[in-house]
Structure formats: structure tokens, C-alpha cells
N, C-alpha and C. Protein backbone atom coordinates (compact mmCIF):
# COMPACT_ATOMS: atom_id res chain seq x y z
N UNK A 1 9.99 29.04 -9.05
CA UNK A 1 10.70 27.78 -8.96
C UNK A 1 10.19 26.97 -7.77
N UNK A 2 10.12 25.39 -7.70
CA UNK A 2 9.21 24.81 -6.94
C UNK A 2 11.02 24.26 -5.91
N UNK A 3 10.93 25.15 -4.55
CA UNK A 3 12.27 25.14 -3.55
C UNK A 3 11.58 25.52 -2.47
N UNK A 4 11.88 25.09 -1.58
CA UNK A 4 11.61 25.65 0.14
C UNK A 4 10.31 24.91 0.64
N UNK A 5 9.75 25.91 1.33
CA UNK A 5 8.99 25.40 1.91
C UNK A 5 7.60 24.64 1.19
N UNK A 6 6.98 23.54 1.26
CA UNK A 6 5.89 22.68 0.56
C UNK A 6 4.81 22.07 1.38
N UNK A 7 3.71 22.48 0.54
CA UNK A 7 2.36 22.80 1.17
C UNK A 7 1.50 22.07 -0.24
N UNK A 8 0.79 21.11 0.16
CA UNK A 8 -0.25 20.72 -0.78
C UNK A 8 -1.82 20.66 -0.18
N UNK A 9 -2.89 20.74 -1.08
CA UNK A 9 -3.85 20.46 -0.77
C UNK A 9 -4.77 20.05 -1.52
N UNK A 10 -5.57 19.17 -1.82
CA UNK A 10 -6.61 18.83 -2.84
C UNK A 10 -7.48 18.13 -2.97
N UNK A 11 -8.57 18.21 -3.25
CA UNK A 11 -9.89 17.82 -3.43
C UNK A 11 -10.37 16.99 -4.49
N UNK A 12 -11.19 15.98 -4.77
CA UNK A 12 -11.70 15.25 -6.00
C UNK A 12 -13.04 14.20 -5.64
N UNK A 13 -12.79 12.98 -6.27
CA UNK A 13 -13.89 12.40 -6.26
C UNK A 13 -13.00 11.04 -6.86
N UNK A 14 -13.36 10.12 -6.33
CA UNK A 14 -12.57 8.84 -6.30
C UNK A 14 -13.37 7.05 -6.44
N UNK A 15 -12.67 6.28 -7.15
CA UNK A 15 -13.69 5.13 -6.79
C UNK A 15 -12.73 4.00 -5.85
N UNK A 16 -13.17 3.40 -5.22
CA UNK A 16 -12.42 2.88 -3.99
C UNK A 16 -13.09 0.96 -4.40
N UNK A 17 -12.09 0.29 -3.82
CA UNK A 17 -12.49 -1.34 -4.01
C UNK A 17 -11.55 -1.91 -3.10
N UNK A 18 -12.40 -2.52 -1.86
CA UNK A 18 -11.98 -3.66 -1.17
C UNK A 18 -12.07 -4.90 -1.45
N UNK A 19 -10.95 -5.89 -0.90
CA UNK A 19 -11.42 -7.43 -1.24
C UNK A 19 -10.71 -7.83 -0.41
N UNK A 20 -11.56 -8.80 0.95
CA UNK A 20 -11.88 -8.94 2.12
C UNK A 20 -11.76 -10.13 1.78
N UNK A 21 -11.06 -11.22 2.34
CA UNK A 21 -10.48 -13.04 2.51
C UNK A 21 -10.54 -12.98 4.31
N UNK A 22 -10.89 -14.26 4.24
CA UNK A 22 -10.93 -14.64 5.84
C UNK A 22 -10.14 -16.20 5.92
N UNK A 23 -9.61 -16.29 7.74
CA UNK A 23 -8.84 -17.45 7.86
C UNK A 23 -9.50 -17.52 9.17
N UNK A 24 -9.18 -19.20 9.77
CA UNK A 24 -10.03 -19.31 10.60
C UNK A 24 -11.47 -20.42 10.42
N UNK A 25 -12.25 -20.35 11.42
CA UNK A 25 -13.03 -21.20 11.64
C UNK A 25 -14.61 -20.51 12.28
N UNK A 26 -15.52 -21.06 11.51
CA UNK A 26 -17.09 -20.14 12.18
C UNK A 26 -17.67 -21.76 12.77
N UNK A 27 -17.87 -22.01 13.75
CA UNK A 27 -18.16 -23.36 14.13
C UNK A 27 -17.60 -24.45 13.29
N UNK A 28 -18.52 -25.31 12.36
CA UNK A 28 -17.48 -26.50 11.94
C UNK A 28 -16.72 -25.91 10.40
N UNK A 29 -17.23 -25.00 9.73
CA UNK A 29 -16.64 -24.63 8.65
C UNK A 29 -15.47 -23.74 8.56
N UNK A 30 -14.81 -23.93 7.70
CA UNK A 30 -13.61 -22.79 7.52
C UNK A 30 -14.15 -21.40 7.03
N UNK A 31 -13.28 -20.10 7.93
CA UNK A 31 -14.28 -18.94 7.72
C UNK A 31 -14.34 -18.72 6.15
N UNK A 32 -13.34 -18.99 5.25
CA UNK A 32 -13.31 -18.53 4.24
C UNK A 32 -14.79 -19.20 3.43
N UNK A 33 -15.32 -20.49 3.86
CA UNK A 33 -16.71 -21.08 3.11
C UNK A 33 -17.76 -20.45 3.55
N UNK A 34 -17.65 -20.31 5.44
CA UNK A 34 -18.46 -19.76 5.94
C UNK A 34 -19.59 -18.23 5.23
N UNK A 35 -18.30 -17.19 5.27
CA UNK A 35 -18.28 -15.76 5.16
C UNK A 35 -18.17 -15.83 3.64
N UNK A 36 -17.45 -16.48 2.67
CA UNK A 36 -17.35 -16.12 1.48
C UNK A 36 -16.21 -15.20 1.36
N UNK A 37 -16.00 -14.74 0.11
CA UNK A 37 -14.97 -13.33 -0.61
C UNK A 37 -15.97 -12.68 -0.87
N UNK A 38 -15.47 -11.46 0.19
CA UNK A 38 -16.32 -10.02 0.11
C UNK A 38 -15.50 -9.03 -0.92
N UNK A 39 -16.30 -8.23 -1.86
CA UNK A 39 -15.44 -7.34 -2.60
C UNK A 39 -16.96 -5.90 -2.17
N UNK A 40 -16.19 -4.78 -1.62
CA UNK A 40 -16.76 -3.61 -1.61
C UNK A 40 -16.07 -2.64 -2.34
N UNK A 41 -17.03 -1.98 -3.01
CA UNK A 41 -16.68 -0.98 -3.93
C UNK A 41 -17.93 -0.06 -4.36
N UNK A 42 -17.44 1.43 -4.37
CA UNK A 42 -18.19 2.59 -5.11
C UNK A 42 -17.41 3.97 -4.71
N UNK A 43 -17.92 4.98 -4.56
CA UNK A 43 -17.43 6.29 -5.23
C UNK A 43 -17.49 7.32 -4.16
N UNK A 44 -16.80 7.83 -4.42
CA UNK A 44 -17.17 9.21 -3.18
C UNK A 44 -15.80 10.40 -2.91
N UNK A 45 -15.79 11.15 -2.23
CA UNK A 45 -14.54 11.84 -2.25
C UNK A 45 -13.19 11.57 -2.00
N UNK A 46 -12.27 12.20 -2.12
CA UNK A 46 -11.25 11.95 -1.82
C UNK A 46 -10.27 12.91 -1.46
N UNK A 47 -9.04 13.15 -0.70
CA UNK A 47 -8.61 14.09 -0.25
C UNK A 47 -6.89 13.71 -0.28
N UNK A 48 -6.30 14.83 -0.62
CA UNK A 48 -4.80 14.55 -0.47
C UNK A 48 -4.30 15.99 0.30
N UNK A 49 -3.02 15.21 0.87
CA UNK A 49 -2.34 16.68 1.41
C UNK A 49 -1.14 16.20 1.67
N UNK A 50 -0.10 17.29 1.85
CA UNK A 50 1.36 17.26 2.30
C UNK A 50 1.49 18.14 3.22
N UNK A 51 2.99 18.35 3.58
CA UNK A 51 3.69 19.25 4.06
C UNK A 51 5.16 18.80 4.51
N UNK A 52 6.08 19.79 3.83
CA UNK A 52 7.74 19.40 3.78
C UNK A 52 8.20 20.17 3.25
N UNK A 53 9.54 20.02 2.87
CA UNK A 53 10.29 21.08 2.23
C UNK A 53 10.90 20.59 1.25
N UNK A 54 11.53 21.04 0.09
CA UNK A 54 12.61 21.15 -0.58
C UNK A 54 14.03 20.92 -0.32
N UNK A 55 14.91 19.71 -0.20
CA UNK A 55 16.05 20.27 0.33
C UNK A 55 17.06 20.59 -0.94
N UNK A 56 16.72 20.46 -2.86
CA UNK A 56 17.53 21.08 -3.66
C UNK A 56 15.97 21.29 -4.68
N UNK A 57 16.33 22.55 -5.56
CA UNK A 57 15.10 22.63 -5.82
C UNK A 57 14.52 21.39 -7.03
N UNK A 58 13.31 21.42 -7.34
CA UNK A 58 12.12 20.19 -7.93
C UNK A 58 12.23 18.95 -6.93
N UNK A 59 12.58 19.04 -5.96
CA UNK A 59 12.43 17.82 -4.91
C UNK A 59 11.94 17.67 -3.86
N UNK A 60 10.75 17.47 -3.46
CA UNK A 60 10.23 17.67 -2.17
C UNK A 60 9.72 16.46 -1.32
N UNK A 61 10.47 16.58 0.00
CA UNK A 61 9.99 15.19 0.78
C UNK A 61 9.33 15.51 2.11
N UNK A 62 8.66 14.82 2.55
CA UNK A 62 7.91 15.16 4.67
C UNK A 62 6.78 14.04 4.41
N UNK A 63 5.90 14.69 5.54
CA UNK A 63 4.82 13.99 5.38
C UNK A 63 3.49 14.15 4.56
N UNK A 64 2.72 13.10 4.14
CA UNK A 64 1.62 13.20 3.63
C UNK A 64 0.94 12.13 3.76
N UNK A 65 -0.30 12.49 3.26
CA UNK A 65 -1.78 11.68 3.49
C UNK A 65 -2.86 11.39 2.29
N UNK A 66 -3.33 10.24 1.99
CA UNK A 66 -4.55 10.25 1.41
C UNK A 66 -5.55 9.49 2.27
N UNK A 67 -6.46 10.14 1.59
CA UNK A 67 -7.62 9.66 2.10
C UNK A 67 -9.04 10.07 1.29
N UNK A 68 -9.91 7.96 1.25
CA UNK A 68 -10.86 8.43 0.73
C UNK A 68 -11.80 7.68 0.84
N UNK A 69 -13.32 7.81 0.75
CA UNK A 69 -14.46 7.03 1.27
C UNK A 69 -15.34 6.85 0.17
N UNK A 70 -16.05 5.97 0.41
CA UNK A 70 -17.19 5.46 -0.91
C UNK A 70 -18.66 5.57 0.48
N UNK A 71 -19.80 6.66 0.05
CA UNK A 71 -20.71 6.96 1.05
C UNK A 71 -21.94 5.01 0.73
N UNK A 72 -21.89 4.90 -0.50
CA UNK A 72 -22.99 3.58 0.16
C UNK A 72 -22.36 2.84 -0.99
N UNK A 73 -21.01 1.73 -1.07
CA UNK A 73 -20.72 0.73 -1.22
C UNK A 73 -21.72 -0.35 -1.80
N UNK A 74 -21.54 -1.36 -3.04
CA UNK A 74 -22.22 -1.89 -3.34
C UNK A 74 -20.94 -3.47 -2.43
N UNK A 75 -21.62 -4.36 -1.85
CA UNK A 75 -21.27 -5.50 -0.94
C UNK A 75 -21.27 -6.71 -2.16
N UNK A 76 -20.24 -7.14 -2.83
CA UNK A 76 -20.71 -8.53 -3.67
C UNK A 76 -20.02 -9.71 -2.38
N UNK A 77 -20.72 -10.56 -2.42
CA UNK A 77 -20.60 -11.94 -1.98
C UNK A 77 -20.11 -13.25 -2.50
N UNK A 78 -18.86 -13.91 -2.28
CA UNK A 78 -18.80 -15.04 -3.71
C UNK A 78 -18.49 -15.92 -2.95
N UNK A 79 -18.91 -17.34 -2.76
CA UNK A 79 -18.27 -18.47 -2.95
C UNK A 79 -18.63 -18.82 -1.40
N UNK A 80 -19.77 -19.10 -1.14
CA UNK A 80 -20.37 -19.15 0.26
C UNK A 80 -21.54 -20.62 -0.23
N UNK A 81 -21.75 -21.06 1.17
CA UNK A 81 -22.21 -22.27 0.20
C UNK A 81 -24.15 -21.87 -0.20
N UNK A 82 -24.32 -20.79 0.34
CA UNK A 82 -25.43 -19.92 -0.17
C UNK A 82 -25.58 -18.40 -0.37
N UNK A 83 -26.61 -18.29 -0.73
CA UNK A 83 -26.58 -16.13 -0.05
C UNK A 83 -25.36 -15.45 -1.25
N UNK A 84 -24.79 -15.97 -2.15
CA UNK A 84 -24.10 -15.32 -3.12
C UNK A 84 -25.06 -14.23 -3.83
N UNK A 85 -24.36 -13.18 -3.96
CA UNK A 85 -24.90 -11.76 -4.86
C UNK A 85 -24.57 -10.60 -4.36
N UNK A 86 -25.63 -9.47 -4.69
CA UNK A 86 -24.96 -7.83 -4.30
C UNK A 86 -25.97 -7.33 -3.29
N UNK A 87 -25.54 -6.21 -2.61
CA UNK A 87 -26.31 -5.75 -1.76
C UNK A 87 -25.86 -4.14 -1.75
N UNK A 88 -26.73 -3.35 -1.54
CA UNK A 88 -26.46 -1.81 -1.21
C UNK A 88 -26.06 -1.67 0.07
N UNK A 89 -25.07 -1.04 0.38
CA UNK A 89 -24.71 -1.04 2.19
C UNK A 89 -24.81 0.76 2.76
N UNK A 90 -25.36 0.76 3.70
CA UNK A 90 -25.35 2.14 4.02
C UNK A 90 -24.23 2.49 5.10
N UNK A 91 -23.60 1.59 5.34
CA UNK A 91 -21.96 1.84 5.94
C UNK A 91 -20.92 2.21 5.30
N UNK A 92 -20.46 3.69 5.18
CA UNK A 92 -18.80 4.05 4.34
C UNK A 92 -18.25 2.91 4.51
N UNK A 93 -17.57 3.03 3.44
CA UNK A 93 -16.13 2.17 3.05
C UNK A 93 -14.93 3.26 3.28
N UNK A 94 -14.23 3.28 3.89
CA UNK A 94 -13.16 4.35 3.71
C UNK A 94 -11.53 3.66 3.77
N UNK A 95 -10.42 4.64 3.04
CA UNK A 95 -9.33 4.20 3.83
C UNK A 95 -8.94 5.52 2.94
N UNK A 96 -7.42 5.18 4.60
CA UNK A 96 -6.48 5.99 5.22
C UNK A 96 -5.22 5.94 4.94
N UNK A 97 -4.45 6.34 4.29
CA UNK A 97 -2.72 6.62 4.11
C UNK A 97 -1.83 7.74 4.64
N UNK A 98 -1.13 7.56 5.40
CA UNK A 98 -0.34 8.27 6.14
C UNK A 98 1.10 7.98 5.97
N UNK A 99 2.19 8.95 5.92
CA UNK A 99 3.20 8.19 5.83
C UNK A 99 4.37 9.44 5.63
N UNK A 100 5.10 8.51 4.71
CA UNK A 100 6.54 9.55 4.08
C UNK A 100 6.22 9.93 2.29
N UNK A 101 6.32 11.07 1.83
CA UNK A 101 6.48 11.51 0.62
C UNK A 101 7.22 12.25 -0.18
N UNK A 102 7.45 11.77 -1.58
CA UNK A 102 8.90 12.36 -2.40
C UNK A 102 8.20 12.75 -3.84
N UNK A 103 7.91 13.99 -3.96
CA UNK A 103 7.43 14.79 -5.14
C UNK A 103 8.56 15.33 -5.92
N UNK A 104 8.58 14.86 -7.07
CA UNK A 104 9.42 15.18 -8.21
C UNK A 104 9.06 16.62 -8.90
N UNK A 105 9.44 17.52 -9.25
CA UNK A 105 9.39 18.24 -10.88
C UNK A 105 10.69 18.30 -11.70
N UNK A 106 10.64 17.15 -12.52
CA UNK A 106 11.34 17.31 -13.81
C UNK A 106 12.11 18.74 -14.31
N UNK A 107 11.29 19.76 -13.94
CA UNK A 107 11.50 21.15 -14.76
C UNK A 107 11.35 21.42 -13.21
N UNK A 108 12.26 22.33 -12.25
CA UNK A 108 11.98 22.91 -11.07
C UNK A 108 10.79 24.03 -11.26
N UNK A 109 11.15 24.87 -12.74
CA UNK A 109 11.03 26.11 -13.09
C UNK A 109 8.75 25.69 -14.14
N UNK A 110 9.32 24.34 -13.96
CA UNK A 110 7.01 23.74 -13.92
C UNK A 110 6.70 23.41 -13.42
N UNK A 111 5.49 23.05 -13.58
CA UNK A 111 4.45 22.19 -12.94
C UNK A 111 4.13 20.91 -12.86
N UNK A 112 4.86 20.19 -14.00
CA UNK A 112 4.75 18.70 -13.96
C UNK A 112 5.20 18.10 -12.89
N UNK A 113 4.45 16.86 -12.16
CA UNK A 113 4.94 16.64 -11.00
C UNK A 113 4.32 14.93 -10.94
N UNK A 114 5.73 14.27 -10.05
CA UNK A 114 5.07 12.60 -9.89
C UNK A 114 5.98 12.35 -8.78
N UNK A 115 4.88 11.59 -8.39
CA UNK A 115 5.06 11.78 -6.68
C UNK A 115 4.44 10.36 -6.05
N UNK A 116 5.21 9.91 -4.86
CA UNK A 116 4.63 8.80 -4.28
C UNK A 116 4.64 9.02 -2.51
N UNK A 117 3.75 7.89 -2.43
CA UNK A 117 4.32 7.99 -0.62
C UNK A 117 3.51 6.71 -0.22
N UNK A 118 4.68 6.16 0.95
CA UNK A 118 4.50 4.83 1.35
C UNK A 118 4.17 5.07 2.78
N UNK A 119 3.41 3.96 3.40
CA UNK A 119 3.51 4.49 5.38
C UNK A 119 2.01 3.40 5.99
N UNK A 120 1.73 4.01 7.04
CA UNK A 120 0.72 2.73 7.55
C UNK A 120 -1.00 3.16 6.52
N UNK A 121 -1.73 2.47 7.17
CA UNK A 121 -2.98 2.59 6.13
C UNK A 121 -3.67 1.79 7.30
N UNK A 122 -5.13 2.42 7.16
CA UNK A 122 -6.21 2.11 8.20
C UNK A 122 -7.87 2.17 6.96
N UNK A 123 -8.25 0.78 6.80
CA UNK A 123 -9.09 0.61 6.00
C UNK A 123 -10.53 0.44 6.97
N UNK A 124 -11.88 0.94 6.67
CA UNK A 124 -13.17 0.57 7.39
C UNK A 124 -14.07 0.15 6.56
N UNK A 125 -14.41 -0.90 7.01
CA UNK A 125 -16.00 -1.58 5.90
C UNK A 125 -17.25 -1.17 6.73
N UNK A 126 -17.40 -0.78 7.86
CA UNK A 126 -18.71 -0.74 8.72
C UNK A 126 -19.21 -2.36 8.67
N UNK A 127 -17.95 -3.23 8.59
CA UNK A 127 -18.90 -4.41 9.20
C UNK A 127 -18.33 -5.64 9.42
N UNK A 128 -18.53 -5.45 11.10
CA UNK A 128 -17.95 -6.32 12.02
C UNK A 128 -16.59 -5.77 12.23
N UNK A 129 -16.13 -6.04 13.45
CA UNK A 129 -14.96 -5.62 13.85
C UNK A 129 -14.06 -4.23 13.76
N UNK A 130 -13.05 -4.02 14.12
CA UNK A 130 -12.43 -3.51 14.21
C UNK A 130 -11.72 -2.48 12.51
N UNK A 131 -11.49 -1.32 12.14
CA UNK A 131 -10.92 -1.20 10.59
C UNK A 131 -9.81 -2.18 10.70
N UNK A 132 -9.43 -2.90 9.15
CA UNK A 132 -8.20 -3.35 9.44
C UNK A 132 -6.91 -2.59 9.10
N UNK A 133 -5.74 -3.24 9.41
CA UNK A 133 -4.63 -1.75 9.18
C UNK A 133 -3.59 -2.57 8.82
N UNK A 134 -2.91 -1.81 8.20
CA UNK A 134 -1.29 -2.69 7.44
C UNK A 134 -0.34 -1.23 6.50
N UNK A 135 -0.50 -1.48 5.66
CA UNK A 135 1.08 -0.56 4.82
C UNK A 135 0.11 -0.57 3.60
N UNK A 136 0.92 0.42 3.08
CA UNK A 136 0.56 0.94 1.41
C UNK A 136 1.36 2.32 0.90
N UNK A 137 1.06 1.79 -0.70
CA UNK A 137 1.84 2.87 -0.93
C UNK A 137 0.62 3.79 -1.95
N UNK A 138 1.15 4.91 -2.11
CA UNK A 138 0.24 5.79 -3.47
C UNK A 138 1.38 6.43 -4.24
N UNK A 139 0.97 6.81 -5.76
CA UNK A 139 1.50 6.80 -6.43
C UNK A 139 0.86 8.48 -6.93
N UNK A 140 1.15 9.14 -8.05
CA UNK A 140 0.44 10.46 -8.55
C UNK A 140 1.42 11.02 -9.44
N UNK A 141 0.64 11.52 -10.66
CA UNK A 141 1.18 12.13 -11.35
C UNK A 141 0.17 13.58 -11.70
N UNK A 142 0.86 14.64 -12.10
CA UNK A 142 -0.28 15.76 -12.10
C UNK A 142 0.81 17.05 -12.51
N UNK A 143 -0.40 18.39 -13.21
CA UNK A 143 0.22 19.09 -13.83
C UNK A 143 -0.42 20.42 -13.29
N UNK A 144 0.06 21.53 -13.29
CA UNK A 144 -0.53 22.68 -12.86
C UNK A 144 -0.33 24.37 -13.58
N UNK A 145 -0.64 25.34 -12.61
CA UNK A 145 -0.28 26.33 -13.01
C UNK A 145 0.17 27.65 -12.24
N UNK A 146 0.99 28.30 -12.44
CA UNK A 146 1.29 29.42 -11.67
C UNK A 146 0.47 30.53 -11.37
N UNK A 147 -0.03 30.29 -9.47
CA UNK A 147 -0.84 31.41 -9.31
C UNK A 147 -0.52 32.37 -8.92
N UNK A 148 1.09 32.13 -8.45
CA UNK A 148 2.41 33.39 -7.85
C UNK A 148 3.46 32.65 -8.42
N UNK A 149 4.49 33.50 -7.36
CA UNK A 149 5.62 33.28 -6.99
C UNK A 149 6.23 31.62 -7.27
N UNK A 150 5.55 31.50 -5.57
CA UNK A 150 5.13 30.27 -5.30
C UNK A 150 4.23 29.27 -5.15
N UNK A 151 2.98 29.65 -5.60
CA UNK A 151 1.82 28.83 -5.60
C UNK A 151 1.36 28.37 -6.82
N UNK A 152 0.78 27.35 -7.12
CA UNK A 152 -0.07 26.58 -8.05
C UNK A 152 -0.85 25.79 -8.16
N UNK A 153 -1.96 26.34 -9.22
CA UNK A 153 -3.32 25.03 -9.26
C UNK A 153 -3.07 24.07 -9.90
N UNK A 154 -3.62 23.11 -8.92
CA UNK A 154 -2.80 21.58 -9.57
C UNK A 154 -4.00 20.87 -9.53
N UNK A 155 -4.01 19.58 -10.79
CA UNK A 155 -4.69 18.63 -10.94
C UNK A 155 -3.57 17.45 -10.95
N UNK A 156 -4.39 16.31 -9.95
CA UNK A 156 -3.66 15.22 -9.94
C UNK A 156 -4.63 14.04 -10.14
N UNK A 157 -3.86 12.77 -10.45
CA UNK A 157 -4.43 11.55 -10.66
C UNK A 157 -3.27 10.89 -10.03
N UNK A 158 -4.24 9.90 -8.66
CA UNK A 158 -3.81 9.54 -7.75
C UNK A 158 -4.34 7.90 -7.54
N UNK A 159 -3.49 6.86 -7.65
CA UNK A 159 -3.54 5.34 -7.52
C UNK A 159 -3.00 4.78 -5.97
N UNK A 160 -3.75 4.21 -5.42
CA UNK A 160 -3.13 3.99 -4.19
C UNK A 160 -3.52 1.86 -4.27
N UNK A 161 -2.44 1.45 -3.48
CA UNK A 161 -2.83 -0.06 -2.70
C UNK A 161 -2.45 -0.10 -1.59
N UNK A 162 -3.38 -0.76 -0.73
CA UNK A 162 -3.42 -0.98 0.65
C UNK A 162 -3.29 -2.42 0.72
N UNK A 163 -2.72 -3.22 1.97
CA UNK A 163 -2.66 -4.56 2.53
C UNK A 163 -3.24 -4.04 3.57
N UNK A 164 -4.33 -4.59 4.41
CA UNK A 164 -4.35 -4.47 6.02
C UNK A 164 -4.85 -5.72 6.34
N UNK A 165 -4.68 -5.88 8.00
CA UNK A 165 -5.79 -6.99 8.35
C UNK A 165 -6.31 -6.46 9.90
N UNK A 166 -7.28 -7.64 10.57
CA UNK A 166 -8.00 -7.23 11.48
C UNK A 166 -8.63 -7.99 11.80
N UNK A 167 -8.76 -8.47 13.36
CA UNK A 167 -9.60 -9.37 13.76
C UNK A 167 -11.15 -9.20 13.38
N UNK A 168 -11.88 -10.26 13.08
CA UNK A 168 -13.33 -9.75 12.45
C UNK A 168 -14.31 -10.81 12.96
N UNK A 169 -15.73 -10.18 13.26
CA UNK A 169 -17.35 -10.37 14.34
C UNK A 169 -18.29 -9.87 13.55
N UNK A 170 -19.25 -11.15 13.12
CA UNK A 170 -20.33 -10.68 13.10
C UNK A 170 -21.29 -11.25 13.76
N UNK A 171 -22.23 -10.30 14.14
CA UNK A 171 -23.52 -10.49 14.79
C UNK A 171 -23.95 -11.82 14.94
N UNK A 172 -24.01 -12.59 13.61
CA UNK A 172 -25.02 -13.52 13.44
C UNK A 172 -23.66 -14.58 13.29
N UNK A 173 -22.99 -14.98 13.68
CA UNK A 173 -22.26 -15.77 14.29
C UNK A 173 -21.57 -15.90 15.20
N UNK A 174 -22.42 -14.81 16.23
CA UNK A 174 -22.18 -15.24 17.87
C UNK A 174 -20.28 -15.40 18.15
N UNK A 175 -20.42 -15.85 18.75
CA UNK A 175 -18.59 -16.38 19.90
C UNK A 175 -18.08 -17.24 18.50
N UNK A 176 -19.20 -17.96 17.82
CA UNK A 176 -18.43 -18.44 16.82
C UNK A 176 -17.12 -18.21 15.92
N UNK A 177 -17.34 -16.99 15.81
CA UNK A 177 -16.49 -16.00 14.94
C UNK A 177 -15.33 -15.53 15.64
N UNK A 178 -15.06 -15.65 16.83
CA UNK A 178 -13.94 -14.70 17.46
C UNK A 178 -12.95 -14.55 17.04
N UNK A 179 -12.51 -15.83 16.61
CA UNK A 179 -11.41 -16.72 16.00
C UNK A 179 -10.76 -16.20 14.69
N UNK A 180 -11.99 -15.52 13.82
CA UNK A 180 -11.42 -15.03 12.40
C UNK A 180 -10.12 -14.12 12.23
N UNK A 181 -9.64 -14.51 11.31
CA UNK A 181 -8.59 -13.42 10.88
C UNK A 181 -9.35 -12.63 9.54
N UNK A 182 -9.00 -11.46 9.31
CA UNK A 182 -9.69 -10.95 8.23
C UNK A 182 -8.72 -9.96 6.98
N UNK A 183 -8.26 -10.62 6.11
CA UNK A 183 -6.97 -9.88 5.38
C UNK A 183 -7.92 -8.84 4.37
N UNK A 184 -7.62 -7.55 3.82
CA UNK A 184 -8.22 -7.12 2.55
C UNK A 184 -7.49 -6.22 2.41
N UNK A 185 -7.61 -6.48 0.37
CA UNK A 185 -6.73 -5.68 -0.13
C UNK A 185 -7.10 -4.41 -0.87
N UNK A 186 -6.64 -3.23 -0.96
CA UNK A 186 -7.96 -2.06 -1.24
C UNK A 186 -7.02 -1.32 -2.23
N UNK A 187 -7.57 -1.09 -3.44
CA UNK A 187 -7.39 0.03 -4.66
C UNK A 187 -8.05 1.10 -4.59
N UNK A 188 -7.54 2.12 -5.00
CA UNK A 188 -8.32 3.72 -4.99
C UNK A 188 -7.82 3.96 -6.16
N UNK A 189 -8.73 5.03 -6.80
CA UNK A 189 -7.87 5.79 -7.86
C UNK A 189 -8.89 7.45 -8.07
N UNK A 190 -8.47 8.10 -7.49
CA UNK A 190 -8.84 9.76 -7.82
C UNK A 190 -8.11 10.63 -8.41
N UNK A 191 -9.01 11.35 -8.63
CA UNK A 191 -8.89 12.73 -9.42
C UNK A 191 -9.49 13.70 -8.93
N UNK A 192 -8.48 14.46 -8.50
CA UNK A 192 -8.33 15.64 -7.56
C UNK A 192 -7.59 17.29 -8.23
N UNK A 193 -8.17 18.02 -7.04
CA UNK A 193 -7.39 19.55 -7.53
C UNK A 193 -7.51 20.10 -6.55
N UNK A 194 -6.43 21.04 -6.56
CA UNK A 194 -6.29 21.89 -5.16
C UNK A 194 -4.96 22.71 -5.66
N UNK A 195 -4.40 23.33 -3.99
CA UNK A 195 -3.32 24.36 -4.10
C UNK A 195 -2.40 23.31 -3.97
N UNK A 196 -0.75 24.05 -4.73
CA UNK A 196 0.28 23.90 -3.86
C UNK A 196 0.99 24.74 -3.85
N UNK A 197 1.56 24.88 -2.68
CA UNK A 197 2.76 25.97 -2.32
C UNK A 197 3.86 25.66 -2.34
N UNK A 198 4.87 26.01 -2.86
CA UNK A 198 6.50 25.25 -2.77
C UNK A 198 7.33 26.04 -3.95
């Protein structure tokens, strides 16, 4: 029966998509003409975990985390008054979810399980500035099997959205740029497997 103490862990492979808006000013233009709408996106691992307890059994709440990175991001460019198209980037894309989480099982006595968790979020493009950071939530649904007592191999499918923002610099617009604000909004969606204990 899934009661007491709760322990997750799991592994997959994920596709990740940022979309990066700017406010502000790059010398006489507004950053948003300047810089354009950046959208980054591609593939790479992904990782989930918990830890909490049960306080009646099929209900489990504490903390948890996702997290996941795309190793070389394809960069599209739109709406710049030149330089529009794609580029290969050799800077991760990653982001970060941290927070509070509430895992369901329907049946205490299975494996079916749907589960969310909301909390801060720390997104990185490798370019210019600072990651930006804001709130998000993730979502998961997933099914498993009894490897004891208390343990089971679980497969999950995991949807997350992020808001963050962050002051943002690049190189090639000097002091110009200081000024930017940089909002982006980031989708994940993996498929993962690992243990859980509970």
C-alpha cells in the first residue's frame, strides 16, 4: 500500500522550448525590434525527484523537483528588422523546478499515480545575462509496478510551464542594452522512469 514514508526518483529524456520577449530600449530602437522573439528548443535529459510522506494512505505531499536541459538548442530568430532564421547553439538550455508536491493514487493498494507541483523555477539560455527566474507549475501522470513491500518501477509523463524573467546583455550591444528586461516562457514535456518508495 502506497502510506508513510515517500521517496521518488527518475530518469528520461525530454524536449524543452523557450520563448524569450524583451522590453526596453537598445539605443534608438525598442528592444523587442532590436533583439527580435527568440524561441529555443531541443532535447536532452531530464530528471525528477521527491521526498515526503503520506499523511492518509494514496496521498503524498513534501518537496520536489524537476529538472531538464536541451545539450545544443536550435536558436530561431523572428521579427528583427534583419538576421531572421535558425542557428545551432552550443550553450544548454536548461530549467529548474523546485517547490511543493501532491501525488495521488486512486487505488492506495496501485500504481496509478497523478501528481503536480508548483514553486520557484530558474531557466538558462547561455546567452547574455543572468538565468531568468519566476514560478511554475508541473503536472504527471504515470503507472508502475511492485518491486516489494514498498517499492515500485514507475514510468511517468511529465508537462511542466515556467514564467521567469531577468535582466539581459549582449556583447554586441555594449551599455546599450543594460536597460533590457527579458520575460520567457518555457514548456517541457518528458518521459521518464525510475524508483519509488512509499
Amino acid at each position: 500500500m502506497h502510506d508513510g514514508f515517500y521517496f521518488r526518483l527518475a530518469f528520461g529524456i525530454g524536449l524543452l522550448r523557450t520563448a524569450s520577449s524583451f522590453e526596453g530600449t537598445v539605443g534608438a530602437l525598442p528592444a523587442d525590434r532590436a533583439i527580435g522573439d527568440l524561441t529555443y528548443s531541443g532535447h536532452g535529459l531530464a530528471v525528477d525527484g521527491a521526498i515526503g510522506g503520506s499523511p492518509i494512505p494514496g496521498l503524498a505531499i513534501g518537496y520536489g523537483f524537476a529538472w531538464q536541459i536541451a545539450d545544443d538548442p536550435t536558436l530561431t530568430v523572428e521579427n528583427t528588422p534583419s538576421s531572421d532564421g535558425e542557428t545551432e547553439r552550443t550553450d544548454p538550455l536548461g530549467a529548474t523546478i523546485h517547490g511543493f508536491f501532491v501525488d495521488v493514487f486512486p487505488n492506495p493498494r496501485k500504481n496509478l499515480e497523478l501528481g503536480g507541483l508548483i514553486g520557484l523555477a530558474t531557466v538558462g539560455t547561455g546567452d547574455g545575462g543572468s538565468p531568468s527566474q519566476g514560478v511554475a507549475a508541473a503536472v504527471w501522470g504515470g503507472y508502475g509496478f511492485w518491486a516489494s513491500n514498498q517499492t515500485s518501477l514507475i514510468a511517468l509523463l511529465r508537462l511542466s510551464l515556467a514564467q521567469t524573467s531577468s535582466d539581459y546583455s549582449r556583447s554586441q550591444f555594449g551599455s546599450a542594452s543594460t536597460n533590457v528586461e527579458r520575460a520567457d516562457t518555457t514548456f517541457t514535456v518528458g518521459v521518464l522512469t525510475g524508483l519509488l518508495v512509499n
